[in-house]
Protein backbone atom coordinates (compact mmCIF):
# COMPACT_ATOMS: atom_id res chain seq x y z
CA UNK A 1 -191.23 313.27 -258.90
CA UNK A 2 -187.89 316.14 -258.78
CA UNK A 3 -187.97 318.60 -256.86
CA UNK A 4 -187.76 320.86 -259.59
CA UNK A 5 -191.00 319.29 -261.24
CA UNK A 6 -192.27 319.89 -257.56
CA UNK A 7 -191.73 323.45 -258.06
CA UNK A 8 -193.69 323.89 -261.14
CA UNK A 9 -196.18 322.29 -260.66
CA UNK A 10 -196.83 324.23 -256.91
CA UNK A 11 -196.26 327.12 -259.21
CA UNK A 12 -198.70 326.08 -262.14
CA UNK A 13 -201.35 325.74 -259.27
CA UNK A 14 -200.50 328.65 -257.34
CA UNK A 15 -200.83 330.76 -260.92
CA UNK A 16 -204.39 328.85 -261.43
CA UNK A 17 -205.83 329.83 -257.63
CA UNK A 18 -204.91 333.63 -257.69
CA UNK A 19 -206.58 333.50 -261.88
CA UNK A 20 -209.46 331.71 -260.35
CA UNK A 21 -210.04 333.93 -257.08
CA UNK A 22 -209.37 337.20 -259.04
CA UNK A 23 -211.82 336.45 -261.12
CA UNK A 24 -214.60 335.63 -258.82
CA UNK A 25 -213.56 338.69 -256.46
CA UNK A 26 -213.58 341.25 -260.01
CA UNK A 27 -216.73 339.37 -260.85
CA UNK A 28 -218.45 339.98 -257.60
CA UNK A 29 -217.32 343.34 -257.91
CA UNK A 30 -218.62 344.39 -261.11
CA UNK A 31 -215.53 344.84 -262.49
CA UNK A 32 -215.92 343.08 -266.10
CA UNK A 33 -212.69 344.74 -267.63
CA UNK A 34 -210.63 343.27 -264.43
CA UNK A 35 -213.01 339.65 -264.72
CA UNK A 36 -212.12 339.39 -268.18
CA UNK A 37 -208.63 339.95 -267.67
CA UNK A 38 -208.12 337.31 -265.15
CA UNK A 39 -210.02 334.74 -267.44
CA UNK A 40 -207.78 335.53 -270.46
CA UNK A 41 -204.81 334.29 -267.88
CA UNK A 42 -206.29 331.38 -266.73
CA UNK A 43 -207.27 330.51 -270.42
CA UNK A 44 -203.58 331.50 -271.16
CA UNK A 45 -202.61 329.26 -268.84
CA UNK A 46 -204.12 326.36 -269.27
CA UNK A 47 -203.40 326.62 -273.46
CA UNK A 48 -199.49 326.85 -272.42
CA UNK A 49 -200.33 323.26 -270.25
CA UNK A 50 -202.11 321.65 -273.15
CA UNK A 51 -199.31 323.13 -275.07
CA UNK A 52 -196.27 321.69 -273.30
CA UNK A 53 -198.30 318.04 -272.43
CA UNK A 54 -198.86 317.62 -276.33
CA UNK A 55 -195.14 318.73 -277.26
CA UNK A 56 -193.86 316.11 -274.37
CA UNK A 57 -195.58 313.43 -276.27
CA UNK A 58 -194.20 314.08 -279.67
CA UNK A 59 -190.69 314.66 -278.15
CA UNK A 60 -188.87 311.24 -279.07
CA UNK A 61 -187.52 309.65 -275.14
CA UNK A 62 -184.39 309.18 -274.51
CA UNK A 63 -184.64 305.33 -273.97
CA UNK A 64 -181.34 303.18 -272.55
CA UNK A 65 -180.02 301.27 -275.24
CA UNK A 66 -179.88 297.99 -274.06
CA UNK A 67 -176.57 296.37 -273.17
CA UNK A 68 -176.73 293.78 -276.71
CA UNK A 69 -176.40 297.24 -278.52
CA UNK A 70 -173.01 297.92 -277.21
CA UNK A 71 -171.90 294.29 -277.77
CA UNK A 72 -173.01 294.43 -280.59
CA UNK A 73 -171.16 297.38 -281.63
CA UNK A 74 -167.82 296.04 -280.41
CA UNK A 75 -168.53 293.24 -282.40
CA UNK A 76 -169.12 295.47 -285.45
CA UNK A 77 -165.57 297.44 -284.48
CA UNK A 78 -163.90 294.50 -284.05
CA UNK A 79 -165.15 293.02 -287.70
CA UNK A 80 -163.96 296.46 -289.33
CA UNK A 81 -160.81 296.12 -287.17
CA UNK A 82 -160.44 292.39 -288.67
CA UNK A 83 -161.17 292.97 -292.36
CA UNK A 84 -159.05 296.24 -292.57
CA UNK A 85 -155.86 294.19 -291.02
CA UNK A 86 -156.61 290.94 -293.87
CA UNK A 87 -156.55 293.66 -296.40
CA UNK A 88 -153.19 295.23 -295.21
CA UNK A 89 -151.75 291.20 -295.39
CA UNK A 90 -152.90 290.66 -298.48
CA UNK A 91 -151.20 293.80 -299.93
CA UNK A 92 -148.42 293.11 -298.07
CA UNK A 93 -148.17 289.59 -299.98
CA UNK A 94 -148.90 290.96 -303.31
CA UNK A 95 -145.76 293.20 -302.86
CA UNK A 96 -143.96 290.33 -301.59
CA UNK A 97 -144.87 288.27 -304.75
CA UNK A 98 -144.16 290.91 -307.45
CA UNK A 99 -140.76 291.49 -305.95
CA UNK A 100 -139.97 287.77 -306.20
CA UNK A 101 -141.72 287.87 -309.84
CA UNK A 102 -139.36 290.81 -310.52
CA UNK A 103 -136.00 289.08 -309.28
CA UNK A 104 -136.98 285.78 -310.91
CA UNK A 105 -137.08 288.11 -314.07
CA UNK A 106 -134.03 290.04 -313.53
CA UNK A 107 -132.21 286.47 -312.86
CA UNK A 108 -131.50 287.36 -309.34
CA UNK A 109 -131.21 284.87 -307.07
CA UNK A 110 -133.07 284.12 -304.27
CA UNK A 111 -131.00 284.02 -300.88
CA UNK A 112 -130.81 280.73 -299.00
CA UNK A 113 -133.13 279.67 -296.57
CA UNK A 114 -131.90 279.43 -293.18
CA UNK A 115 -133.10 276.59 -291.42
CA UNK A 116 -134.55 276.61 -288.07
């Protein structure tokens, strides 16, 4: 448990033993307006707990992905990465083979091979 959670919850029970002993000192006192009053908090109170325990549940966790995840999205980046540079080569070839299609047409010649 945090500290901070240590806090509240001190609080939370501190705010629930002064509603509970003002209400049985007003009530031994005859004081009905001042019992009443002190019952309404604690009431309050424990509606706002019930509250804020039934939001926590509905609240989606933030649960650690585990470590396949990221693999697995490198993986998927490194596809993308892949199949975006085989489409750049392939247009890069297509230009390469319409400007030989357009020499070949034009009856330019093709310089010589150097060999290696």
């Amino acid at each position: 448990m945090t500290r901070r959670s240590k806090i509240w919850r001190f609080a939370a029970g501190l705010y629930a033993f002064i509603n509970v002993a003002g209400l049985g000192y007003a009530w031994a006192m005859d004081e009905e307006m001042h019992a009443m009053l002190h019952l309404f908090l604690l009431l309050l109170g424990v509606a706002g707990y019930v509250g804020w325990r039934l939001a926590r549940r509905g609240a989606p966790q933030d649960v650690p992905q585990p470590q396949l995840a990221a693999e697995q999205q490198r993986i998927e980046y490194l596809q993308q990465s892949v199949d975006a540079m085989a489409l750049e080569l392939e247009r890069v070839g297509e230009a390469q083979r319409f400007a030989d299609k357009l020499r070949v047409e034009r009856g330019e010649t093709l310089p010589p091979k150097k060999d290696q």
